[in-house]
Protein backbone atom coordinates (compact mmCIF):
# COMPACT_ATOMS: atom_id res chain seq x y z
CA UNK A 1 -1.06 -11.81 -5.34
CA UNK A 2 1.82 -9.60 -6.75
CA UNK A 3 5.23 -10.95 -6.78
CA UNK A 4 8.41 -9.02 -6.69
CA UNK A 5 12.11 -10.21 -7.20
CA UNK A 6 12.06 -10.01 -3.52
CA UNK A 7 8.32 -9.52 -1.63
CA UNK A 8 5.09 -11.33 -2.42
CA UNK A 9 2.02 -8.55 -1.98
CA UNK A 10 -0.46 -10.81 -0.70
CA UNK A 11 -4.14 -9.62 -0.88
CA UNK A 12 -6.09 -8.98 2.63
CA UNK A 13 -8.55 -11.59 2.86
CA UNK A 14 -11.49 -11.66 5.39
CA UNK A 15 -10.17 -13.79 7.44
CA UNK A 16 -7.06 -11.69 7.88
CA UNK A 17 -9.29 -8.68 8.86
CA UNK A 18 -10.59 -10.65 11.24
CA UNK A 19 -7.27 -11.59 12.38
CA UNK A 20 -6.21 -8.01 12.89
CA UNK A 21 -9.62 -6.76 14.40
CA UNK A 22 -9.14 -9.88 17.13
CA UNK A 23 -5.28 -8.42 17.38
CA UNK A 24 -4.80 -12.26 17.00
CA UNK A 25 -0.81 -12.19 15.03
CA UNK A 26 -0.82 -16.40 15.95
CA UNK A 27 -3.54 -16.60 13.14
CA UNK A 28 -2.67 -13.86 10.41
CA UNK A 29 0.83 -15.31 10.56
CA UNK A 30 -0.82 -18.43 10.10
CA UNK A 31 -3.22 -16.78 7.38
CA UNK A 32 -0.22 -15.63 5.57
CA UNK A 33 2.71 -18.93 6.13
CA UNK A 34 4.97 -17.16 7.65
CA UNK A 35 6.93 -16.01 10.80
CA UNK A 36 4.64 -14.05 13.85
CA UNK A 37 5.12 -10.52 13.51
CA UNK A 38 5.70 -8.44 16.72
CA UNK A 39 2.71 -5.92 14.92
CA UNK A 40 1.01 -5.55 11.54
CA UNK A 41 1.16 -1.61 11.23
CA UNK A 42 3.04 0.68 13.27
CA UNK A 43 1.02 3.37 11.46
CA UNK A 44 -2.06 5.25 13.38
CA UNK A 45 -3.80 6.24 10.49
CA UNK A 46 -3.66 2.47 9.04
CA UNK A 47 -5.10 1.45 12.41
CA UNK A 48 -7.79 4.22 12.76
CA UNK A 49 -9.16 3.58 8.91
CA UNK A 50 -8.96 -0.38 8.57
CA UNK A 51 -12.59 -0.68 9.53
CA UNK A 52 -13.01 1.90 6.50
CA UNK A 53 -10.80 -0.55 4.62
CA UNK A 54 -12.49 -3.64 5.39
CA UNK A 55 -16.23 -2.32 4.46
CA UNK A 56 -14.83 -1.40 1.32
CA UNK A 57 -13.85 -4.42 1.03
CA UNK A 58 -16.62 -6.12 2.18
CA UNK A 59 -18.65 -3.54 -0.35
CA UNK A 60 -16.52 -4.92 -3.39
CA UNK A 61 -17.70 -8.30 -2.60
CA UNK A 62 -14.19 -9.25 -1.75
CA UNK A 63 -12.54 -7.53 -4.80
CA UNK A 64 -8.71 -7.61 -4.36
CA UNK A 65 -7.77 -5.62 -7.01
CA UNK A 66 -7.96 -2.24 -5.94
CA UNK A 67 -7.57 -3.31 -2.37
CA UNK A 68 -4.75 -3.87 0.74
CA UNK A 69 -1.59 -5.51 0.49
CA UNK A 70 0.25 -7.24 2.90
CA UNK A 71 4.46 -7.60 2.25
CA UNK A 72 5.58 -10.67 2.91
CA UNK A 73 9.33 -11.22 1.90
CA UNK A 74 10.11 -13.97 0.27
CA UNK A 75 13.63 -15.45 1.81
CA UNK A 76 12.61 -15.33 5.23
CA UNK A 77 8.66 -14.96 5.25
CA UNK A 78 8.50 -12.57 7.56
CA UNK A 79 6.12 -9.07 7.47
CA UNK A 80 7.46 -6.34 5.78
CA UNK A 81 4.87 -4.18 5.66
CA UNK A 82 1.60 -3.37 4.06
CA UNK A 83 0.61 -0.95 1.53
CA UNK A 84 -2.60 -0.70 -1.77
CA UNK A 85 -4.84 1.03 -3.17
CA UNK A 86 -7.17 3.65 -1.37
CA UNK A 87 -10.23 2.40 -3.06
CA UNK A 88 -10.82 1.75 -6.82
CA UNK A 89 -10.16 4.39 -9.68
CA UNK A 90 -12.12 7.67 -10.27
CA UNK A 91 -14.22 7.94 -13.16
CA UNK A 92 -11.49 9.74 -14.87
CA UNK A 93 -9.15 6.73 -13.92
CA UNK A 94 -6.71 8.10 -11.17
CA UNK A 95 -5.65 5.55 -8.33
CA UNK A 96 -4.40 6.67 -4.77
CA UNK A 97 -1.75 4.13 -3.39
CA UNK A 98 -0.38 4.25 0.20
CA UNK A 99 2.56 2.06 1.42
CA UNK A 100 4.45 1.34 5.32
CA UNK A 101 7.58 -0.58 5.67
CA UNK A 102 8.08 -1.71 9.32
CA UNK A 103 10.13 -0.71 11.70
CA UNK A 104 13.45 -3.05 11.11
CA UNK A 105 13.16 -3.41 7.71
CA UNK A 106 13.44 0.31 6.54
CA UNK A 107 16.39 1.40 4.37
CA UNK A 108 16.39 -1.92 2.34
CA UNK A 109 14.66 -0.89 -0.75
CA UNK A 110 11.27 -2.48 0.48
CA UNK A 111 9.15 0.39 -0.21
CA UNK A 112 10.37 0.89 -3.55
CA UNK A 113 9.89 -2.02 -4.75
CA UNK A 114 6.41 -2.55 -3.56
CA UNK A 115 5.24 0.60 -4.46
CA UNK A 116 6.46 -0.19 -7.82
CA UNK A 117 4.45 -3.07 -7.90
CA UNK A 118 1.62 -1.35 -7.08
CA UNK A 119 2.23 1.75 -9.53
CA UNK A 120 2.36 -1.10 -12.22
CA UNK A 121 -0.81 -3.68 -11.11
CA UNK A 122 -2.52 0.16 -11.22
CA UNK A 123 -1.45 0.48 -14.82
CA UNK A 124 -2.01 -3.60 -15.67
CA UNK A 125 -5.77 -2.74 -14.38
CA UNK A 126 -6.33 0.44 -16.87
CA UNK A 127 -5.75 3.20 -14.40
CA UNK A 128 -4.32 6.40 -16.48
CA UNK A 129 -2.50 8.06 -13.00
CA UNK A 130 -1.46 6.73 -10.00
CA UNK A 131 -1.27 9.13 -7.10
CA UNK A 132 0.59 9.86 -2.94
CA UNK A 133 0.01 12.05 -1.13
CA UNK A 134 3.39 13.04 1.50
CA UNK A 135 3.87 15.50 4.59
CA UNK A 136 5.56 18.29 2.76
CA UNK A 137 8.77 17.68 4.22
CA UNK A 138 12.03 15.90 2.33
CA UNK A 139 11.43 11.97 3.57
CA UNK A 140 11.66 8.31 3.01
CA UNK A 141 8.21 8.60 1.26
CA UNK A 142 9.28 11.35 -0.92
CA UNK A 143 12.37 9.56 -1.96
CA UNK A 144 10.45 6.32 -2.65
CA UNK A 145 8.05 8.32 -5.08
CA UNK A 146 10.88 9.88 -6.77
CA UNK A 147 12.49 6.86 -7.34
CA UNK A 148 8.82 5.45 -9.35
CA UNK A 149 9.33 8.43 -11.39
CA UNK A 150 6.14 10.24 -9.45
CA UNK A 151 6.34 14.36 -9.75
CA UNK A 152 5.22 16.69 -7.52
CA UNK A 153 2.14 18.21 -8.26
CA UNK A 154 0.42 20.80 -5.70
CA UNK A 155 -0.04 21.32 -2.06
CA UNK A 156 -2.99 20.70 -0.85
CA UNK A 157 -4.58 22.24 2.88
CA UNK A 158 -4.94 19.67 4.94
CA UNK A 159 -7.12 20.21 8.19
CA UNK A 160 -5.54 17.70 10.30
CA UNK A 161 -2.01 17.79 8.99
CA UNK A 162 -1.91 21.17 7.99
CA UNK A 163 -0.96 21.09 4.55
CA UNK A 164 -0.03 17.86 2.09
CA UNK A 165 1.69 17.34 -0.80
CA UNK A 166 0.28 15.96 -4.16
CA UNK A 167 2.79 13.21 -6.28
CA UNK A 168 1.63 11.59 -9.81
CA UNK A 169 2.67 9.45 -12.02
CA UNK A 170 0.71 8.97 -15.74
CA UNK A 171 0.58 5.85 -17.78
CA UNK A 172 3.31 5.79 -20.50
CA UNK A 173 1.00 5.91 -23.75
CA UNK A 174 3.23 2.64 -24.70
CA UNK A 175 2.76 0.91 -21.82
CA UNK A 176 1.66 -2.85 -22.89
């Protein structure tokens, strides 16, 4: 688990896959302590690659490191949204995160702070760059990045989206 100030990033465990694959929210709120969410992702693409998510996972022999997240806040223990890593590091150390806040509890600093989280259990774990990818248009996701101190690197063709934009951040050479 990763804690915030204000969100706990709890790992996805097996059973919570399961939970999600049986579209059973009485058990992963049960899974997780807290409050039944109306939905665990509001996000297509989260929904069309969790089988992808869970084999790697399932691959890794459970490994939670480099794995999904969900966002539990901590005052009311409700879902915020989920968010991790999109596999482990490349050879040359580079890390792809991903993040959703939920519909109700955009706008509060959420993302931020869990991305931030992530961006710095990357660095704990010896990754040397952290990367996003964004629709190349000014949004929430962009801002978020911004705020973590990611830069914009390149776009990138896309052949479902059409073209994507590339963000990084580097480990600080001081950083513990």
């Amino acid at each position: 688990m990763i804690d915030t100030s204000r969100i706990k990033l709890v790992p996805f465990s097996e059973e919570a896959y399961k939970a999600i694959f049986n579209n059973n929210l009485d058990k992963l709120a049960e899974i997780l302590d807290i409050e039944k969410p109306a939905l665990w992702t509001a996000d297509d693409e989260v929904r069309e690659n969790i089988p992808n998510y869970y084999q790697e996972f399932i691959d890794s022999g459970g490994n939670i490191i480099w794995g999904s997240f969900f966002y539990v806040l901590k005052d009311t223990k409700k879902l915020a949204g989920t968010g991790g890593f999109k596999g482990i590091p490349t050879k040359g150390g580079v890390v792809e995160i991903g993040y959703e806040i939920l519909p109700g509890f955009k706008n509060m600093g959420y993302a931020t702070e869990a991305a931030d989280a992530l961006v710095h259990h990357a660095f704990e774990h010896h990754a040397k760059s952290v990367r996003a990818y964004t629709t190349p248009d000014e949004n929430a996701s962009i801002y978020v990045l911004r705020k973590l101190g990611m830069k914009y690197v390149e776009n990138i063709p896309d052949p479902v989206k059409g073209e994507i934009w590339k963000w990084e951040i580097n480990r600080p050479l001081n950083f513990l």
